[in-house]
PDB file of N, CA and C in Angstrom:
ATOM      1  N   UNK A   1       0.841  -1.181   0.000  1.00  0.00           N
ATOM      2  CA  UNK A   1       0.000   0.000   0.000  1.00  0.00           C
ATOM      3  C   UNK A   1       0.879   1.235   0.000  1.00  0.00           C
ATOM      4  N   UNK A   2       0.329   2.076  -0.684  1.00  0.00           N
ATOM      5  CA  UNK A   2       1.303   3.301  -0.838  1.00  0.00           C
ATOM      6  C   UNK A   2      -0.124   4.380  -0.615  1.00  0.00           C
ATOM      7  N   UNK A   3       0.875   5.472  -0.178  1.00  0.00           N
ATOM      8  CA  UNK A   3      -0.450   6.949   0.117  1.00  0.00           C
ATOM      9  C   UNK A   3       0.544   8.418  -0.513  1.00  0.00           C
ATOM     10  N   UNK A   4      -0.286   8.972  -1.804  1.00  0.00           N
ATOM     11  CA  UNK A   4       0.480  10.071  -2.216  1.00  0.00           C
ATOM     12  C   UNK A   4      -0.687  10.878  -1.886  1.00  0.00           C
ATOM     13  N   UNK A   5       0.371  12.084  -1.748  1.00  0.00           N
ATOM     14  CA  UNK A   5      -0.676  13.454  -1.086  1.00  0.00           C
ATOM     15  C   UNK A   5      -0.235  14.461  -2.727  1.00  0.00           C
ATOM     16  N   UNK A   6      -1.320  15.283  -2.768  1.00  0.00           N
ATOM     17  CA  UNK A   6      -0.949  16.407  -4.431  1.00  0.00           C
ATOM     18  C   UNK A   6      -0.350  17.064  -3.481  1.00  0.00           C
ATOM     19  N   UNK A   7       0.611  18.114  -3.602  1.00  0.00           N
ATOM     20  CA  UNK A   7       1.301  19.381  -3.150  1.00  0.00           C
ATOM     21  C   UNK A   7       0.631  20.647  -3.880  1.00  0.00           C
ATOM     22  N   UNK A   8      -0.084  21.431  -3.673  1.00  0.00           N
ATOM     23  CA  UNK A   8      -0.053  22.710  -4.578  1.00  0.00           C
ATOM     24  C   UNK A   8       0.695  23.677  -3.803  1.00  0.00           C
ATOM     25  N   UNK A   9      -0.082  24.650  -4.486  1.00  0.00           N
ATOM     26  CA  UNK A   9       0.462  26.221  -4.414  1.00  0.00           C
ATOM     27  C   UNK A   9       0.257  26.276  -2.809  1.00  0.00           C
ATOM     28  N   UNK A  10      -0.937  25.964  -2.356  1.00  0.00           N
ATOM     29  CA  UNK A  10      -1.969  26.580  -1.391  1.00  0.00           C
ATOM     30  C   UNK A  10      -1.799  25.732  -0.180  1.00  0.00           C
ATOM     31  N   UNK A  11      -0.947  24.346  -0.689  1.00  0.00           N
ATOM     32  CA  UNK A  11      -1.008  23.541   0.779  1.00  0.00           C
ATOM     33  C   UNK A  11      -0.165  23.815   2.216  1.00  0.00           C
ATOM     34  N   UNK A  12       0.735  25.099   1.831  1.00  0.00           N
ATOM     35  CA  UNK A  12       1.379  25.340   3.006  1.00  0.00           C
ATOM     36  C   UNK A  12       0.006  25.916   3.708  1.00  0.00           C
ATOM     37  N   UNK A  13      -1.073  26.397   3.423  1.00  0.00           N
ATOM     38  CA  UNK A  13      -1.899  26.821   4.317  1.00  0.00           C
ATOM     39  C   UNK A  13      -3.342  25.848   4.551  1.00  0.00           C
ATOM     40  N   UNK A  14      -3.470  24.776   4.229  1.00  0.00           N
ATOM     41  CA  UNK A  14      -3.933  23.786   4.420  1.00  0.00           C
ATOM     42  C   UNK A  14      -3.644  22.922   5.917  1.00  0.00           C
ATOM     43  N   UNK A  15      -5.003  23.105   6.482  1.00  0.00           N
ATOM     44  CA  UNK A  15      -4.774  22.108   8.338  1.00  0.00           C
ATOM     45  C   UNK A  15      -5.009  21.290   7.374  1.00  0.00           C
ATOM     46  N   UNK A  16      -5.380  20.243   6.585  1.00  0.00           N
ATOM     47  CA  UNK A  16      -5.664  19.041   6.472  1.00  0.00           C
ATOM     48  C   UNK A  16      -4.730  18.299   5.853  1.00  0.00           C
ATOM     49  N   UNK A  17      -4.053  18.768   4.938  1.00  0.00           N
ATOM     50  CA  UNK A  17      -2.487  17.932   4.761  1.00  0.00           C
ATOM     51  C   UNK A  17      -1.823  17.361   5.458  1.00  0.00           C
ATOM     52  N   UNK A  18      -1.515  18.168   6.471  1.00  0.00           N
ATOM     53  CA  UNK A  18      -0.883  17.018   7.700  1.00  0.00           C
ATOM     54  C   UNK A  18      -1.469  16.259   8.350  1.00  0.00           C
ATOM     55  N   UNK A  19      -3.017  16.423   8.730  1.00  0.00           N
ATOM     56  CA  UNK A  19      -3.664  15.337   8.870  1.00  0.00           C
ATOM     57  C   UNK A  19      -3.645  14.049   8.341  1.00  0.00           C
ATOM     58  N   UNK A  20      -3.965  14.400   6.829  1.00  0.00           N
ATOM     59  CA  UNK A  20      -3.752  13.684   5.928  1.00  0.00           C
ATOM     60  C   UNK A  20      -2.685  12.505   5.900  1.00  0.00           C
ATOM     61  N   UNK A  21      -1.837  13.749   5.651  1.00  0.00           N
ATOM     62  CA  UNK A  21       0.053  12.745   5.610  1.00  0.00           C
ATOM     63  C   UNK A  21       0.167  11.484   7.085  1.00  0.00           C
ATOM     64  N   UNK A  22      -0.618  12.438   8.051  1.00  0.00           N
ATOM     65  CA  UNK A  22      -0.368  11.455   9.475  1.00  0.00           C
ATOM     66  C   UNK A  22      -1.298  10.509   9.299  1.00  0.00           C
ATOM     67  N   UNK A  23      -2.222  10.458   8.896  1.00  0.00           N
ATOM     68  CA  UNK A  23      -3.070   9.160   8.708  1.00  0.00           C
ATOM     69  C   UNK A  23      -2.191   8.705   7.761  1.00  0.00           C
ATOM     70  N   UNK A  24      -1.920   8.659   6.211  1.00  0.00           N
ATOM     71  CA  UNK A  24      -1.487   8.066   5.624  1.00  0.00           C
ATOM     72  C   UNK A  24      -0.278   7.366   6.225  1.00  0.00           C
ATOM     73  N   UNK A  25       0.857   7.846   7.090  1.00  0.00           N
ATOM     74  CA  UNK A  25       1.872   7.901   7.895  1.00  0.00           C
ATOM     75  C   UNK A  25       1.417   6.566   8.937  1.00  0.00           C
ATOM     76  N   UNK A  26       0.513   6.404   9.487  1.00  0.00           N
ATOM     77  CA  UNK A  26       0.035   5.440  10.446  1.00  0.00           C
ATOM     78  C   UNK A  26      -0.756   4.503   9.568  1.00  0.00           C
ATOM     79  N   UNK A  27      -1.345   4.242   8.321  1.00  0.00           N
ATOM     80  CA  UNK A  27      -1.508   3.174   7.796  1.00  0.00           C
ATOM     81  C   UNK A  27      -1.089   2.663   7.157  1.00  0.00           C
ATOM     82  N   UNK A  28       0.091   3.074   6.480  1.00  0.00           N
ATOM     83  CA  UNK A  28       0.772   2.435   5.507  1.00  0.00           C
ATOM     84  C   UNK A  28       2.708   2.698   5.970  1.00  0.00           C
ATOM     85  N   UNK A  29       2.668   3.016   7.059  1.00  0.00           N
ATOM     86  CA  UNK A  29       3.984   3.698   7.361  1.00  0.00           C
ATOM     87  C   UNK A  29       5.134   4.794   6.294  1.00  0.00           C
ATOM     88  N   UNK A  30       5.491   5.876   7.532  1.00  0.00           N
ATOM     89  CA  UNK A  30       6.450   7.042   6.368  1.00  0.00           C
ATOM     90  C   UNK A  30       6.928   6.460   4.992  1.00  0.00           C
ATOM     91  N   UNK A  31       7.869   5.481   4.930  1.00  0.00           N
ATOM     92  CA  UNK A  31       8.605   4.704   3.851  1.00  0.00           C
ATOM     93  C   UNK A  31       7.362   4.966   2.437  1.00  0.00           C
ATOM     94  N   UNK A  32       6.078   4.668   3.037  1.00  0.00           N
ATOM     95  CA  UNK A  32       5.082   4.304   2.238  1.00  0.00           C
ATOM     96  C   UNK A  32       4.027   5.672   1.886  1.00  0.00           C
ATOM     97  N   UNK A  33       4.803   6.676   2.319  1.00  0.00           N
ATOM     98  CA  UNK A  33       3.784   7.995   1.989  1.00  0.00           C
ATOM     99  C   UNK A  33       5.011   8.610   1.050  1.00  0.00           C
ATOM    100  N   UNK A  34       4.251   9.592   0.130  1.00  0.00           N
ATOM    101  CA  UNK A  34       5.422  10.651  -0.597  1.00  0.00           C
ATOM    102  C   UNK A  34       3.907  11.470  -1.250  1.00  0.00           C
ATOM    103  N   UNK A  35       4.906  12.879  -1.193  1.00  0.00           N
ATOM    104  CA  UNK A  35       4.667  13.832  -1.680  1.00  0.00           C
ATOM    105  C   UNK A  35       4.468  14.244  -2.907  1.00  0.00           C
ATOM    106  N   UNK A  36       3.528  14.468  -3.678  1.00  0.00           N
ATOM    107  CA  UNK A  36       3.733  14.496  -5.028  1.00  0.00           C
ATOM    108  C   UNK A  36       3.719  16.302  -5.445  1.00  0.00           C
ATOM    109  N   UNK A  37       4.487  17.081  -5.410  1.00  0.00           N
ATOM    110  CA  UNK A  37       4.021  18.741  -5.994  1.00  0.00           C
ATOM    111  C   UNK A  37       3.758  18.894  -7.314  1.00  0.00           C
ATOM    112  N   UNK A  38       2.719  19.929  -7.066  1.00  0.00           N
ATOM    113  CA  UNK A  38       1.885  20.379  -7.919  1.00  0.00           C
ATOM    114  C   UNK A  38       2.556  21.519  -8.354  1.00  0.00           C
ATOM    115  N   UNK A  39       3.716  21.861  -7.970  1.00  0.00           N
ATOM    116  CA  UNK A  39       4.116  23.583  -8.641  1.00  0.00           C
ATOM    117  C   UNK A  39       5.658  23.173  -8.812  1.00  0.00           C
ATOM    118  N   UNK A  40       6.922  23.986  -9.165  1.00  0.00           N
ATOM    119  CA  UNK A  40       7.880  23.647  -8.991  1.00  0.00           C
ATOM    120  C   UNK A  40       9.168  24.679  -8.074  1.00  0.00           C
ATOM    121  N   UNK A  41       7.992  25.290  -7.314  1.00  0.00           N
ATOM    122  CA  UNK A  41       8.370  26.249  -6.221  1.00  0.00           C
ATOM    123  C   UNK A  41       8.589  25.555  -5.134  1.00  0.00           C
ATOM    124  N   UNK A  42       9.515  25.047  -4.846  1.00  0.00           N
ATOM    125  CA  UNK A  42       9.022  24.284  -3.234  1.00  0.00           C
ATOM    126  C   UNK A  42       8.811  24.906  -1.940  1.00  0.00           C
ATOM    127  N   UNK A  43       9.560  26.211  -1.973  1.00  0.00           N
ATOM    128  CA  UNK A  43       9.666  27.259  -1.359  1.00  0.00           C
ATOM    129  C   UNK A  43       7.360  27.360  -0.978  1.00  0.00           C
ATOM    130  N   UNK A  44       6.662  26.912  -1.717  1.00  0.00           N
ATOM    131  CA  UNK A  44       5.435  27.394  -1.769  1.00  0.00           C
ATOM    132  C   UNK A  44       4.907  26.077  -0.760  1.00  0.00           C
ATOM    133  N   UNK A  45       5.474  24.684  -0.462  1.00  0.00           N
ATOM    134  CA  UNK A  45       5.054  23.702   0.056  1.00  0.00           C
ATOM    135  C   UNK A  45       5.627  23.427   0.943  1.00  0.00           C
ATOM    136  N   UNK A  46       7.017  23.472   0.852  1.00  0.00           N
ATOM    137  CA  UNK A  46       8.179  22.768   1.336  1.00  0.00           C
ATOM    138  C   UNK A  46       8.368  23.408   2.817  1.00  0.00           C
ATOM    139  N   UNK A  47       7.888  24.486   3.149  1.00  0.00           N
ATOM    140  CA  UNK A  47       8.229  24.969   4.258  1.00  0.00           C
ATOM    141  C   UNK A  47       7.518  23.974   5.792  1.00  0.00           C
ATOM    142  N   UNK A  48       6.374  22.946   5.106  1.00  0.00           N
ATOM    143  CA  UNK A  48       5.623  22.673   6.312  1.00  0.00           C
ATOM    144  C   UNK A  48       6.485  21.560   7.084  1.00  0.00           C
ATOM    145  N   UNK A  49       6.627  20.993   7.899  1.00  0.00           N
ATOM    146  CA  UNK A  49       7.334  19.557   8.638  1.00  0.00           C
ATOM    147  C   UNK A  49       7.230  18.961   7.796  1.00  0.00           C
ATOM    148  N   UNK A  50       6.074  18.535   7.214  1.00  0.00           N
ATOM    149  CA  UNK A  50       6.072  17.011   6.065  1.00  0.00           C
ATOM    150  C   UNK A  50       7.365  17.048   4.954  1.00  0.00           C
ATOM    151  N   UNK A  51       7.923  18.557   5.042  1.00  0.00           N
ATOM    152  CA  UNK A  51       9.052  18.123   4.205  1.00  0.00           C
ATOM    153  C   UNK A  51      10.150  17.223   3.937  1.00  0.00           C
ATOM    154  N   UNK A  52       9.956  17.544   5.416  1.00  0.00           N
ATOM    155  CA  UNK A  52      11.704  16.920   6.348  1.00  0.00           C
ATOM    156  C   UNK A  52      11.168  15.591   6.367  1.00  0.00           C
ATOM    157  N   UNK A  53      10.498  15.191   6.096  1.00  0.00           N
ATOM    158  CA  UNK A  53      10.107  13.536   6.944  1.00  0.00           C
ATOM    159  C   UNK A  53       9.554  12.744   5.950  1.00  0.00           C
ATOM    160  N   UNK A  54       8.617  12.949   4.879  1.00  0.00           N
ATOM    161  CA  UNK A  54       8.186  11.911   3.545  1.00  0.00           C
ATOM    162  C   UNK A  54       9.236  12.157   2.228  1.00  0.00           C
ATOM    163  N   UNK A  55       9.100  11.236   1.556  1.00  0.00           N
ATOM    164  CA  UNK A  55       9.869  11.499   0.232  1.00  0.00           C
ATOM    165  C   UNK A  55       8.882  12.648  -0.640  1.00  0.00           C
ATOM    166  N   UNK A  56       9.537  12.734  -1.899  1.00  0.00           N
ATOM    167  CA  UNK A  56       9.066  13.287  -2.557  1.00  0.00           C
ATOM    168  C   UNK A  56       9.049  13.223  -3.978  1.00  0.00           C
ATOM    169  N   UNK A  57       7.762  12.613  -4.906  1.00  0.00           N
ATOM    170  CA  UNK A  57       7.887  12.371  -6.202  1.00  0.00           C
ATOM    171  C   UNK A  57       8.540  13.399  -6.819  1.00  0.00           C
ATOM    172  N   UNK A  58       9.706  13.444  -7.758  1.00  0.00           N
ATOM    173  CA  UNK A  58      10.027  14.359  -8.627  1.00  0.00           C
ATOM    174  C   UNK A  58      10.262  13.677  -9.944  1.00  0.00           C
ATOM    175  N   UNK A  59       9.887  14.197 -11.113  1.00  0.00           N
ATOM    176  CA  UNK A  59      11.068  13.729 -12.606  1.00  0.00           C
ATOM    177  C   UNK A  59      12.006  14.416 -12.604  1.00  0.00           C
ATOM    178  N   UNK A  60      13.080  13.112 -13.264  1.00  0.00           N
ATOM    179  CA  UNK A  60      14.473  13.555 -13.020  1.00  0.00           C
ATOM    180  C   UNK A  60      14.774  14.495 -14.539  1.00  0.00           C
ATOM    181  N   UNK A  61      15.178  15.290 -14.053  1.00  0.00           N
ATOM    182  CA  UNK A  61      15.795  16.854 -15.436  1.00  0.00           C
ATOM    183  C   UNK A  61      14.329  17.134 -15.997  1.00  0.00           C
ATOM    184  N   UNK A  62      13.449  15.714 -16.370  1.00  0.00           N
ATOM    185  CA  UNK A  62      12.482  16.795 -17.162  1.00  0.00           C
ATOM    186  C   UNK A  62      11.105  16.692 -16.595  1.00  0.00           C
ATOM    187  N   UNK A  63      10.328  17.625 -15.928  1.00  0.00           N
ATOM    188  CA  UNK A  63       9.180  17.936 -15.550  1.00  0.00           C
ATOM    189  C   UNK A  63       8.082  17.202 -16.235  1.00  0.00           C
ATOM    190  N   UNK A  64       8.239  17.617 -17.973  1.00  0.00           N
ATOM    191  CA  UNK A  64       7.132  17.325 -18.431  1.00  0.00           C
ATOM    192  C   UNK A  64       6.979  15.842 -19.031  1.00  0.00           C
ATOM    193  N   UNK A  65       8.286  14.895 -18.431  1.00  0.00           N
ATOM    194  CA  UNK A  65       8.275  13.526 -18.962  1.00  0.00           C
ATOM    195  C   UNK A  65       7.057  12.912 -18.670  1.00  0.00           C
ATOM    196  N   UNK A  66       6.457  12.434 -19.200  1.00  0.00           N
ATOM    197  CA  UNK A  66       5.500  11.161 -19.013  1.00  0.00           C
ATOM    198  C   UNK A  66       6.059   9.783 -18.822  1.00  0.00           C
ATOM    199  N   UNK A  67       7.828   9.378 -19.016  1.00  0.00           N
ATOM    200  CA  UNK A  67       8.416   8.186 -19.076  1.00  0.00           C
ATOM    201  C   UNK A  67       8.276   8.155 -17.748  1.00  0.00           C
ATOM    202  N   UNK A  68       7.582   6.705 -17.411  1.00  0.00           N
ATOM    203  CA  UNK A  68       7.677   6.431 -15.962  1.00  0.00           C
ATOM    204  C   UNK A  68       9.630   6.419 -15.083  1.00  0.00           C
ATOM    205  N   UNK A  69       9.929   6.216 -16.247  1.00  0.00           N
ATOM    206  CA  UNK A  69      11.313   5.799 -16.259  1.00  0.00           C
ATOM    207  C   UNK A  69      12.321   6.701 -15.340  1.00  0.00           C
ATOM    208  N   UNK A  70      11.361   8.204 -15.711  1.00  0.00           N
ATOM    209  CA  UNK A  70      12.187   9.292 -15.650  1.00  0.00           C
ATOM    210  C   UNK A  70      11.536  10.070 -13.799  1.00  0.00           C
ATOM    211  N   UNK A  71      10.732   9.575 -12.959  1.00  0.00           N
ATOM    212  CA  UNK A  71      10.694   9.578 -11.601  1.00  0.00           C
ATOM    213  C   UNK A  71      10.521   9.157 -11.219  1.00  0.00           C
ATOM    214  N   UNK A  72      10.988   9.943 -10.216  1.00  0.00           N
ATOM    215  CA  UNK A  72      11.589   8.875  -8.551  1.00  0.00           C
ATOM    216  C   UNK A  72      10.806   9.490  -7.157  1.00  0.00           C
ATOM    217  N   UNK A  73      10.930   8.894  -6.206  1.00  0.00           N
ATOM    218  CA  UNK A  73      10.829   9.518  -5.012  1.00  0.00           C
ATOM    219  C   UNK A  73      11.732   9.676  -4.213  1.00  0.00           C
ATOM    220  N   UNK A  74      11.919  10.718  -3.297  1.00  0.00           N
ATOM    221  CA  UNK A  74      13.697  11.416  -2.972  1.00  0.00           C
ATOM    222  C   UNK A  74      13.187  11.423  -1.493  1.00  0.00           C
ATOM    223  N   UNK A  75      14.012  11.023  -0.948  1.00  0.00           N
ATOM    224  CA  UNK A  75      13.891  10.990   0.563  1.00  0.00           C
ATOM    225  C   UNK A  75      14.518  11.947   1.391  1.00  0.00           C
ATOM    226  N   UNK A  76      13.951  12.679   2.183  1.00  0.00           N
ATOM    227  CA  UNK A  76      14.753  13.984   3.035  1.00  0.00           C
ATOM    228  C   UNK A  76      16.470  13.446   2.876  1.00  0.00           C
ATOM    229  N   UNK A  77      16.566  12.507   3.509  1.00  0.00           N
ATOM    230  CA  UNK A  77      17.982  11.963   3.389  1.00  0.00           C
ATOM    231  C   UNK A  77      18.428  12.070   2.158  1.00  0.00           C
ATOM    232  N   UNK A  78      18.418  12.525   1.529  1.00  0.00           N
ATOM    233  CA  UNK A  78      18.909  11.916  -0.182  1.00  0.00           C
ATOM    234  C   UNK A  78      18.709  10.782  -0.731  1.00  0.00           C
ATOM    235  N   UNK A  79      18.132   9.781  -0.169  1.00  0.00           N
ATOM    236  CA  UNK A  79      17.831   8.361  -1.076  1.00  0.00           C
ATOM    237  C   UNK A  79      16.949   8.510  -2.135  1.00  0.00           C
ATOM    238  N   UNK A  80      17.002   8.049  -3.174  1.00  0.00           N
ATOM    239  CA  UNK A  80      16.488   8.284  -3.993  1.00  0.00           C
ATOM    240  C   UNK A  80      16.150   7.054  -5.337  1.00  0.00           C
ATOM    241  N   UNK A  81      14.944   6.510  -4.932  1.00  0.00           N
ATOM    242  CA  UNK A  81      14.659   5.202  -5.574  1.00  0.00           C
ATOM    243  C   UNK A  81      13.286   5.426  -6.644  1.00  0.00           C
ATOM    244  N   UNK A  82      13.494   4.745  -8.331  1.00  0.00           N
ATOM    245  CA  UNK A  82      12.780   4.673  -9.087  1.00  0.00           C
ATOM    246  C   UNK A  82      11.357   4.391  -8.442  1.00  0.00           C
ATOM    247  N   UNK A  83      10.211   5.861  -8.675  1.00  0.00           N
ATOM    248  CA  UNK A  83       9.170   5.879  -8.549  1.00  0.00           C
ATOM    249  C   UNK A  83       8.330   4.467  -9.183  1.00  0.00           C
ATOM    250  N   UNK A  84       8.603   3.670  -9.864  1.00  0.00           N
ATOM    251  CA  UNK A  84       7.961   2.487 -10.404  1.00  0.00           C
ATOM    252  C   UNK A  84       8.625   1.425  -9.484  1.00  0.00           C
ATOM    253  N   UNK A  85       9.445   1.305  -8.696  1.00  0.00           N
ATOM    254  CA  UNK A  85      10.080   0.686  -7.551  1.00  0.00           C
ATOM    255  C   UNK A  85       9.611   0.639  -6.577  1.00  0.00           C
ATOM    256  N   UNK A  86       9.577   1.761  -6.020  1.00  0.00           N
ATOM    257  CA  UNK A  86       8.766   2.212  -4.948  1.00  0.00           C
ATOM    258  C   UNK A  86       7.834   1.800  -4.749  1.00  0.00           C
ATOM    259  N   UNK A  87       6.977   1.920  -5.737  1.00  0.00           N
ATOM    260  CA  UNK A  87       5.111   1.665  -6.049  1.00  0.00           C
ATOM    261  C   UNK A  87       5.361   0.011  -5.430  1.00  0.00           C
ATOM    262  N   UNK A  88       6.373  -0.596  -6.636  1.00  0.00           N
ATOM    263  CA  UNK A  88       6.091  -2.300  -6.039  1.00  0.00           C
ATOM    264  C   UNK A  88       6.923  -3.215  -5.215  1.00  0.00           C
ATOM    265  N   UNK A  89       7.481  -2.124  -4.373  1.00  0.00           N
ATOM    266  CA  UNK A  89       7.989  -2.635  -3.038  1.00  0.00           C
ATOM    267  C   UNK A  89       6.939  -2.771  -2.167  1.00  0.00           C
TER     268      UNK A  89
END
Protein backbone atom coordinates (compact mmCIF):
# COMPACT_ATOMS: atom_id res chain seq x y z
CA UNK A 1 0.00 0.00 0.00
CA UNK A 2 1.30 3.30 -0.84
CA UNK A 3 -0.45 6.95 0.12
CA UNK A 4 0.48 10.07 -2.22
CA UNK A 5 -0.68 13.45 -1.09
CA UNK A 6 -0.95 16.41 -4.43
CA UNK A 7 1.30 19.38 -3.15
CA UNK A 8 -0.05 22.71 -4.58
CA UNK A 9 0.46 26.22 -4.41
CA UNK A 10 -1.97 26.58 -1.39
CA UNK A 11 -1.01 23.54 0.78
CA UNK A 12 1.38 25.34 3.01
CA UNK A 13 -1.90 26.82 4.32
CA UNK A 14 -3.93 23.79 4.42
CA UNK A 15 -4.77 22.11 8.34
CA UNK A 16 -5.66 19.04 6.47
CA UNK A 17 -2.49 17.93 4.76
CA UNK A 18 -0.88 17.02 7.70
CA UNK A 19 -3.66 15.34 8.87
CA UNK A 20 -3.75 13.68 5.93
CA UNK A 21 0.05 12.75 5.61
CA UNK A 22 -0.37 11.46 9.48
CA UNK A 23 -3.07 9.16 8.71
CA UNK A 24 -1.49 8.07 5.62
CA UNK A 25 1.87 7.90 7.89
CA UNK A 26 0.04 5.44 10.45
CA UNK A 27 -1.51 3.17 7.80
CA UNK A 28 0.77 2.43 5.51
CA UNK A 29 3.98 3.70 7.36
CA UNK A 30 6.45 7.04 6.37
CA UNK A 31 8.60 4.70 3.85
CA UNK A 32 5.08 4.30 2.24
CA UNK A 33 3.78 7.99 1.99
CA UNK A 34 5.42 10.65 -0.60
CA UNK A 35 4.67 13.83 -1.68
CA UNK A 36 3.73 14.50 -5.03
CA UNK A 37 4.02 18.74 -5.99
CA UNK A 38 1.88 20.38 -7.92
CA UNK A 39 4.12 23.58 -8.64
CA UNK A 40 7.88 23.65 -8.99
CA UNK A 41 8.37 26.25 -6.22
CA UNK A 42 9.02 24.28 -3.23
CA UNK A 43 9.67 27.26 -1.36
CA UNK A 44 5.44 27.39 -1.77
CA UNK A 45 5.05 23.70 0.06
CA UNK A 46 8.18 22.77 1.34
CA UNK A 47 8.23 24.97 4.26
CA UNK A 48 5.62 22.67 6.31
CA UNK A 49 7.33 19.56 8.64
CA UNK A 50 6.07 17.01 6.07
CA UNK A 51 9.05 18.12 4.21
CA UNK A 52 11.70 16.92 6.35
CA UNK A 53 10.11 13.54 6.94
CA UNK A 54 8.19 11.91 3.54
CA UNK A 55 9.87 11.50 0.23
CA UNK A 56 9.07 13.29 -2.56
CA UNK A 57 7.89 12.37 -6.20
CA UNK A 58 10.03 14.36 -8.63
CA UNK A 59 11.07 13.73 -12.61
CA UNK A 60 14.47 13.55 -13.02
CA UNK A 61 15.80 16.85 -15.44
CA UNK A 62 12.48 16.80 -17.16
CA UNK A 63 9.18 17.94 -15.55
CA UNK A 64 7.13 17.32 -18.43
CA UNK A 65 8.27 13.53 -18.96
CA UNK A 66 5.50 11.16 -19.01
CA UNK A 67 8.42 8.19 -19.08
CA UNK A 68 7.68 6.43 -15.96
CA UNK A 69 11.31 5.80 -16.26
CA UNK A 70 12.19 9.29 -15.65
CA UNK A 71 10.69 9.58 -11.60
CA UNK A 72 11.59 8.87 -8.55
CA UNK A 73 10.83 9.52 -5.01
CA UNK A 74 13.70 11.42 -2.97
CA UNK A 75 13.89 10.99 0.56
CA UNK A 76 14.75 13.98 3.03
CA UNK A 77 17.98 11.96 3.39
CA UNK A 78 18.91 11.92 -0.18
CA UNK A 79 17.83 8.36 -1.08
CA UNK A 80 16.49 8.28 -3.99
CA UNK A 81 14.66 5.20 -5.57
CA UNK A 82 12.78 4.67 -9.09
CA UNK A 83 9.17 5.88 -8.55
CA UNK A 84 7.96 2.49 -10.40
CA UNK A 85 10.08 0.69 -7.55
CA UNK A 86 8.77 2.21 -4.95
CA UNK A 87 5.11 1.67 -6.05
CA UNK A 88 6.09 -2.30 -6.04
CA UNK A 89 7.99 -2.63 -3.04
Amino acid sequence: KKFISLATPNSSKSKWMPWELGLGDRIVNYENVAVLPLTTNEDRWGDQEYGAIYGRIEGYRYYSSLNYESWYVIYPSGEKISLLEWINR
